[in-house]
Protein backbone atom coordinates (compact mmCIF):
# COMPACT_ATOMS: atom_id res chain seq x y z
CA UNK A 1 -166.26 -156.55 -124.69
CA UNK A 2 -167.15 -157.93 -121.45
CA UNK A 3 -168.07 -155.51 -118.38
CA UNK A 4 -167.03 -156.09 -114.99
CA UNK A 5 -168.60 -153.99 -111.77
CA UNK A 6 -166.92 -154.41 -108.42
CA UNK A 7 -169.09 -153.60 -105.68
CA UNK A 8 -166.64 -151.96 -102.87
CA UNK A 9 -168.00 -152.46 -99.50
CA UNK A 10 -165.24 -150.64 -97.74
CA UNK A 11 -165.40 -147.01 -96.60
CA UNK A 12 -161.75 -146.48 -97.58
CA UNK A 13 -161.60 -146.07 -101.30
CA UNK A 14 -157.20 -146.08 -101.54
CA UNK A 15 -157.63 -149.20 -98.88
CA UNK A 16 -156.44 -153.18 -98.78
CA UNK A 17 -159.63 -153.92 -99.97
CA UNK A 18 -159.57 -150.88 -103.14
CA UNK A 19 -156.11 -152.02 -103.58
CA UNK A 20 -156.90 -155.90 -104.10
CA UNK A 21 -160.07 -155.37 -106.40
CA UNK A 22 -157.87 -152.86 -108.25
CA UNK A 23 -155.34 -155.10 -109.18
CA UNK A 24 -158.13 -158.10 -110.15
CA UNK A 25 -159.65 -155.66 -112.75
CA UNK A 26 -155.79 -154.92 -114.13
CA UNK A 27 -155.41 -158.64 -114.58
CA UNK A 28 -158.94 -159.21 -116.49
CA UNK A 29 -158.73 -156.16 -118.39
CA UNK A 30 -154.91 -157.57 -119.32
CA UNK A 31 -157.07 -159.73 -121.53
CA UNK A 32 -158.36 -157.29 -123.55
CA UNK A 33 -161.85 -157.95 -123.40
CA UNK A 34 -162.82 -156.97 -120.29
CA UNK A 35 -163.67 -153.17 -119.15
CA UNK A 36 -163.63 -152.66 -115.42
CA UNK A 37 -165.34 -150.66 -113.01
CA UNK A 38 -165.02 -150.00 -108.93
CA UNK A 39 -168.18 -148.91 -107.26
CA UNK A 40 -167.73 -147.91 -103.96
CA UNK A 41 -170.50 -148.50 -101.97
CA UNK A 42 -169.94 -145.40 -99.51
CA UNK A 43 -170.27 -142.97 -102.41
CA UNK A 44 -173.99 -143.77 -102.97
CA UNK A 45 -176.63 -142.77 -100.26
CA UNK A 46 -177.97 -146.74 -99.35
CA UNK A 47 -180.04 -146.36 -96.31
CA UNK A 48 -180.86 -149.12 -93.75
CA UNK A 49 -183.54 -151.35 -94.56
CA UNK A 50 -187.01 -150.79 -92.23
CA UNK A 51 -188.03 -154.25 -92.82
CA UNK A 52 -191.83 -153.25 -93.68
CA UNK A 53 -191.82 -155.95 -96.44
CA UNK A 54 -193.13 -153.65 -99.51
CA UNK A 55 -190.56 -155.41 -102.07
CA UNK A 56 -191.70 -158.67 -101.06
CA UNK A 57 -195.41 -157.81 -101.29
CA UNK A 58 -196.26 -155.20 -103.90
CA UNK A 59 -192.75 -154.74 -105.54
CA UNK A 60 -189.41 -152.84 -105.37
CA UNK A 61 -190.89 -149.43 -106.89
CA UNK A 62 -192.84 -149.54 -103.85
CA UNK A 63 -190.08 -149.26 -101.22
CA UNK A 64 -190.56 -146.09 -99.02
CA UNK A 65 -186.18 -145.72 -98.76
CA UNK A 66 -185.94 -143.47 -101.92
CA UNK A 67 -182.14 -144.01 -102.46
CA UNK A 68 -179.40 -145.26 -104.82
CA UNK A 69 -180.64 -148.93 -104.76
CA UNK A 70 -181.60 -148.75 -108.41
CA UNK A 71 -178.60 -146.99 -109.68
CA UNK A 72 -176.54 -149.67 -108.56
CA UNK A 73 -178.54 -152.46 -109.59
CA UNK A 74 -178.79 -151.10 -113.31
CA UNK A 75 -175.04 -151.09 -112.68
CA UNK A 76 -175.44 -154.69 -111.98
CA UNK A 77 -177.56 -155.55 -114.61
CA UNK A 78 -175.70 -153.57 -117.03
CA UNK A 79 -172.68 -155.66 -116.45
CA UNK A 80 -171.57 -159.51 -117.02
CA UNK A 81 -169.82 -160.69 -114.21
CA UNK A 82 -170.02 -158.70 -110.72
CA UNK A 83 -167.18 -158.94 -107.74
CA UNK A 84 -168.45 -158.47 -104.41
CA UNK A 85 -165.59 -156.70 -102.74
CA UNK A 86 -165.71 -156.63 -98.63
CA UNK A 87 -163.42 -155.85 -95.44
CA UNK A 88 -163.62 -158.79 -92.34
CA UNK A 89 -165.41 -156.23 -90.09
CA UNK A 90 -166.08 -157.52 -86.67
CA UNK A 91 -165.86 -161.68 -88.67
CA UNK A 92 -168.18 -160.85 -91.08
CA UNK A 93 -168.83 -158.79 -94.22
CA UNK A 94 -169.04 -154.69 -93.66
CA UNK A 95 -172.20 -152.56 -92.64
CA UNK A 96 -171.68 -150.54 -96.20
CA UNK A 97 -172.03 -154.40 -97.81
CA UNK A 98 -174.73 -155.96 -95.52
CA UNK A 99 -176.91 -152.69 -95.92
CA UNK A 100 -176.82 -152.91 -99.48
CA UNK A 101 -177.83 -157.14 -99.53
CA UNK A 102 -180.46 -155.91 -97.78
CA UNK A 103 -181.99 -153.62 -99.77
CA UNK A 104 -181.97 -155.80 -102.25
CA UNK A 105 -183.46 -158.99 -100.52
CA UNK A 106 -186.25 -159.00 -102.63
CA UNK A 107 -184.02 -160.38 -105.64
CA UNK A 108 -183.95 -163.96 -103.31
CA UNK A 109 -187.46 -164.12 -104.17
CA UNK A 110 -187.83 -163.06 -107.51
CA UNK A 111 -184.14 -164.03 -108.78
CA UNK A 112 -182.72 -161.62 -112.18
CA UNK A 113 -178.84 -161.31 -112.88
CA UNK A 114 -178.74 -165.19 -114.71
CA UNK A 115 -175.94 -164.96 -117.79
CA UNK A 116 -174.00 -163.31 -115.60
CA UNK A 117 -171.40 -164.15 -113.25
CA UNK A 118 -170.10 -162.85 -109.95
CA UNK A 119 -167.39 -163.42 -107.52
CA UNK A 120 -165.93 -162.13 -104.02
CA UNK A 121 -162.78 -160.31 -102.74
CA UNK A 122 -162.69 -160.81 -99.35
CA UNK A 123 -159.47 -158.72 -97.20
CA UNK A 124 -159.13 -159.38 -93.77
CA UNK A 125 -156.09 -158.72 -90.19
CA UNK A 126 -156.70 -162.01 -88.89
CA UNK A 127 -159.09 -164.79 -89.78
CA UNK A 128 -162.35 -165.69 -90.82
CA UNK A 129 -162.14 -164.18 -93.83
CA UNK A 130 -163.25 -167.96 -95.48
CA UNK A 131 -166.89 -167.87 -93.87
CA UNK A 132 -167.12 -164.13 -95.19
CA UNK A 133 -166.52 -165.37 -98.64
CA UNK A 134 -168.92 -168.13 -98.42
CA UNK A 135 -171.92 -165.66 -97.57
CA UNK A 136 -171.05 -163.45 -100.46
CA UNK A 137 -171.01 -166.51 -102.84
CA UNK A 138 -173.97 -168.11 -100.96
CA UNK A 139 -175.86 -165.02 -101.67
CA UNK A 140 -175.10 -164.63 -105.20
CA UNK A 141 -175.85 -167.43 -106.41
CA UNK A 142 -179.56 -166.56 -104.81
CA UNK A 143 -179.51 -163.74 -106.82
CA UNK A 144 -178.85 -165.65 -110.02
CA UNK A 145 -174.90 -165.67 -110.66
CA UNK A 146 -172.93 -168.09 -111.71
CA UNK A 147 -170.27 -168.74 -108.51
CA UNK A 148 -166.40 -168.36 -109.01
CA UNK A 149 -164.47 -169.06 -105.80
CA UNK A 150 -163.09 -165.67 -104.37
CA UNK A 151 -160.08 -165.12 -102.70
CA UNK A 152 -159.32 -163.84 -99.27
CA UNK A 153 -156.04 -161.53 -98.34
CA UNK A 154 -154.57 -161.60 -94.92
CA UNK A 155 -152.65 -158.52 -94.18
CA UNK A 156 -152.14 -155.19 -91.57
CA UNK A 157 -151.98 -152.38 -93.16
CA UNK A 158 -149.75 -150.62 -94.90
CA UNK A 159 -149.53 -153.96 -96.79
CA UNK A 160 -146.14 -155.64 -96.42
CA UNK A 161 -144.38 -156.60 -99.48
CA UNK A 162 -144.93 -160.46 -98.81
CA UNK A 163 -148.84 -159.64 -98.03
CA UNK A 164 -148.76 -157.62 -101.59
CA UNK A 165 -146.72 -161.21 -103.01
CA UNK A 166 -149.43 -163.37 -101.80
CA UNK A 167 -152.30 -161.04 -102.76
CA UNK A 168 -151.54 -160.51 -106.04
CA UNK A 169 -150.45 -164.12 -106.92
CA UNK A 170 -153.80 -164.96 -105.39
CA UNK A 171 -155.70 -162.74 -107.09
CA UNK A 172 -154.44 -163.66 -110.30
CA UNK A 173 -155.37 -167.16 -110.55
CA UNK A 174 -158.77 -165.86 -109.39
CA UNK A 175 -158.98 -163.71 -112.61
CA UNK A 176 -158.07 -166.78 -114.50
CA UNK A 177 -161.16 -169.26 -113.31
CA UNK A 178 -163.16 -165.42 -113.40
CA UNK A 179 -162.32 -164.92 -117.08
CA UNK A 180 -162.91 -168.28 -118.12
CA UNK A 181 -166.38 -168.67 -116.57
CA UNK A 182 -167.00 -165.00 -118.44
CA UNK A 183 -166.49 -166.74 -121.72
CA UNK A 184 -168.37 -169.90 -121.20
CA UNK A 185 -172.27 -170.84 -122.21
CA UNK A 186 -174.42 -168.16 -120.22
CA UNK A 187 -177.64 -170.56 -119.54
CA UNK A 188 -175.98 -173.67 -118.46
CA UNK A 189 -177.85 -176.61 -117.32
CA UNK A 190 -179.08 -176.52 -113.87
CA UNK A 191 -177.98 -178.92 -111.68
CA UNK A 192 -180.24 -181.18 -109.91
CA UNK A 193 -180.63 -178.74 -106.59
CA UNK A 194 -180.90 -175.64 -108.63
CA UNK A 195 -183.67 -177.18 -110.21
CA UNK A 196 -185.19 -178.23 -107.11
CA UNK A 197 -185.19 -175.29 -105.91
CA UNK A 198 -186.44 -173.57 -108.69
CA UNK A 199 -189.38 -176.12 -109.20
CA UNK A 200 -190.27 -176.71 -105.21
CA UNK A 201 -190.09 -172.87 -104.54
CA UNK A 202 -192.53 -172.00 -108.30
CA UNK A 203 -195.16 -174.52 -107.49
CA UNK A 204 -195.19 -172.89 -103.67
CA UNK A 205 -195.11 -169.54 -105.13
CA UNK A 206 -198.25 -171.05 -107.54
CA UNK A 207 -199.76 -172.87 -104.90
CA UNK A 208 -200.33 -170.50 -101.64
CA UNK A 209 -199.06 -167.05 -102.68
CA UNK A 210 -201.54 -164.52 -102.76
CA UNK A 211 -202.77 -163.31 -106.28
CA UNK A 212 -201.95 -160.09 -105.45
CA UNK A 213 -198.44 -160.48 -104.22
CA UNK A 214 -195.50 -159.38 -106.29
CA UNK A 215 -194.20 -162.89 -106.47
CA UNK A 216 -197.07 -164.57 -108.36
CA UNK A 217 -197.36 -161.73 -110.83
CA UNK A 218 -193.75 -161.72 -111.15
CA UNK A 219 -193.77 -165.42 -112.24
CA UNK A 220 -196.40 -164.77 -114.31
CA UNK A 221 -195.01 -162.18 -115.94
CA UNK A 222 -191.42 -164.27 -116.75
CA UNK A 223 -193.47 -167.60 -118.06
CA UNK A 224 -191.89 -169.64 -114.83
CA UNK A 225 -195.11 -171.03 -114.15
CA UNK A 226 -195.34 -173.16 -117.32
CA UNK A 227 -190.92 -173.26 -117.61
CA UNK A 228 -188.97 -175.61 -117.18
CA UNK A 229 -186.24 -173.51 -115.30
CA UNK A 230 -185.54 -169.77 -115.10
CA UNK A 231 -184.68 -169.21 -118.50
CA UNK A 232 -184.61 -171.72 -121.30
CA UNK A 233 -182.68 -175.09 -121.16
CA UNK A 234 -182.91 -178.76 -122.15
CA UNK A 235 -183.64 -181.23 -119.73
CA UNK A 236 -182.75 -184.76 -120.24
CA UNK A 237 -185.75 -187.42 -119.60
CA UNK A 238 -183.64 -188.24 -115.70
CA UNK A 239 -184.32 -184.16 -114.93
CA UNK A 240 -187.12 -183.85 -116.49
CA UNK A 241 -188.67 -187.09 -113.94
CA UNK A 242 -187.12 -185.06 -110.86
CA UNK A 243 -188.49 -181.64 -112.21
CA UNK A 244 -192.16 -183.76 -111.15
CA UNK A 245 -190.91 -184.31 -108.41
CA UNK A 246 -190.17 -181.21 -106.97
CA UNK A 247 -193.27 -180.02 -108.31
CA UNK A 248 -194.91 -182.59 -106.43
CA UNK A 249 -192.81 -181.85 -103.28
CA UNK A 250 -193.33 -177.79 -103.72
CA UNK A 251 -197.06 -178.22 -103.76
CA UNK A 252 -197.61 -180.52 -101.23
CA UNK A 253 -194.60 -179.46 -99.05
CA UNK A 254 -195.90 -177.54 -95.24
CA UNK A 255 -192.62 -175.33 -95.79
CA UNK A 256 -195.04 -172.72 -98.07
CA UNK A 257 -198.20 -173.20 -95.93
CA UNK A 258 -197.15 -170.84 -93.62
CA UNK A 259 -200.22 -169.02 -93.25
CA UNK A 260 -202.00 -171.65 -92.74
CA UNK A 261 -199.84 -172.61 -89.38
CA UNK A 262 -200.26 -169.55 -87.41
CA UNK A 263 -202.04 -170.64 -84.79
CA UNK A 264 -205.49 -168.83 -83.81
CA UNK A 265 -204.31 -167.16 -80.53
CA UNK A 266 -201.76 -165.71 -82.95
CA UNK A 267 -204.27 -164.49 -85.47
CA UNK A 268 -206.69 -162.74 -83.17
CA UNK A 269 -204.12 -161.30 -81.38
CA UNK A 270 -203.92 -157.43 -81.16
CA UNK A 271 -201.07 -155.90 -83.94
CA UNK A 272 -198.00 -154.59 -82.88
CA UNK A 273 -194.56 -153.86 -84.96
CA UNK A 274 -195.28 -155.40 -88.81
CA UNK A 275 -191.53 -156.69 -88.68
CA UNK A 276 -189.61 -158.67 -85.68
């Protein structure tokens, strides 16, 4: 039995939005191997991120926000394929959904839901509603999914029958590619810019992180230093030649020299806020 999570980002849980990721778990549960659940967002207490930069430095556990962050990503974890679920709120995703992305940034550096695959729901009055789907996808895949395309309603609400039509006959050719990617071969090859970035941002990570920075340790700690890829997979002699490559390029690359490019007047100059 597969499980599916839907991560509402709208505030209205009987809303377009509940409505259209309703009906998407009715057609993948129609399969019979699929359980379904809706997580709205607003429910769990997901405060604003301060920016201090503890997850990126010394880990997650050492956030100060003591919220639901982790509840929700053991959802996410616990599931295979996750739906990110969002309103068009002033042309881009909702406050509930961008707060939560954010408190979670630290998975873009230290990547973790691979097997799994996720897709977006995207509901919108007028337009848009295309680039709003694009982040959501943009950002899962940093996180480690495997990308369906989403679909985006237009509609007012109450729904009109003929926005209901299109919604639903959209939505269930979405549950058809969704289903289908459920079922296939978990650890697929990478292609050659998934690689790239894997090997370019490992051998920066190697290179100039500090020993005592989450990152490194959490590298160490999942054998990417000496892998070929995030998790295990066969590389044909072609890949294998670029995976060199990008070692070469992540090493020798100024993009992770950063510290090294503040200039002095910069360095000696008195401390203000940590984060801009």
């Amino acid at each position: 039995m597969k499980r599916v999570t839907v991560l509402l980002g709208s505030p209205h849980n009987g809303g377009a939005t509940y409505t259209a990721s309703r009906k998407f778990l009715d057609y993948l549960e129609a399969y019979g191997d699929v359980e379904g659940e809706i997580v709205p967002l607003a429910k769990y207490d997901i405060r604003t991120c301060r920016g201090c930069k503890a997850c990126f430095q010394h880990g997650e556990e050492r956030c100060p926000l003591k919220d639901d962050r982790d509840v929700i990503i053991e959802k996410m974890l616990d599931s295979d394929g996750v739906i990110f679920a969002s309103p068009n709120y002033s042309w881009g995703v909702s406050g509930l959904m961008k707060g939560f992305l954010d408190r979670i940034a630290f998975v873009f550096h230290r990547p973790r839901f691979w097997g799994r695959t996720a897709s977006s729901i995207v509901v919108q009055g007028m337009f848009r509603g295309d680039k709003i789907r694009d982040y959501l996808e943009f950002v899962a895949g940093g996180l480690g999914f495997r990308v369906v395309k989403g679909s985006v309603t237009r509609t007012l609400e109450p729904m009109t029958e003929d926005a209901l039509r299109k919604m639903d006959a959209a939505l269930k050719r979405q549950s058809e590619r969704f289903h289908a990617e459920l079922l296939r071969e978990p650890y697929p090859t990478p292609s050659l810019f998934k690689l790239g970035m894997f090997r370019m941002g490992r051998s920066g990570v190697r290179a100039y992180a500090p020993r005592d920075q989450r990152d490194y340790a959490f590298y160490g700690e999942q054998g990417w230093f000496e892998s070929d890829y995030y998790y295990p997979t066969h590389l044909g002699p072609v890949k294998k030649a670029f995976g060199a490559f990008f070692d070469w390029l992540g090493t020798n690359t100024s993009a992770f020299r950063v510290a090294e490019t503040v200039p002095a007047t910069e360095q000696s100059r008195p401390s203000g806020p940590a984060v801009q």
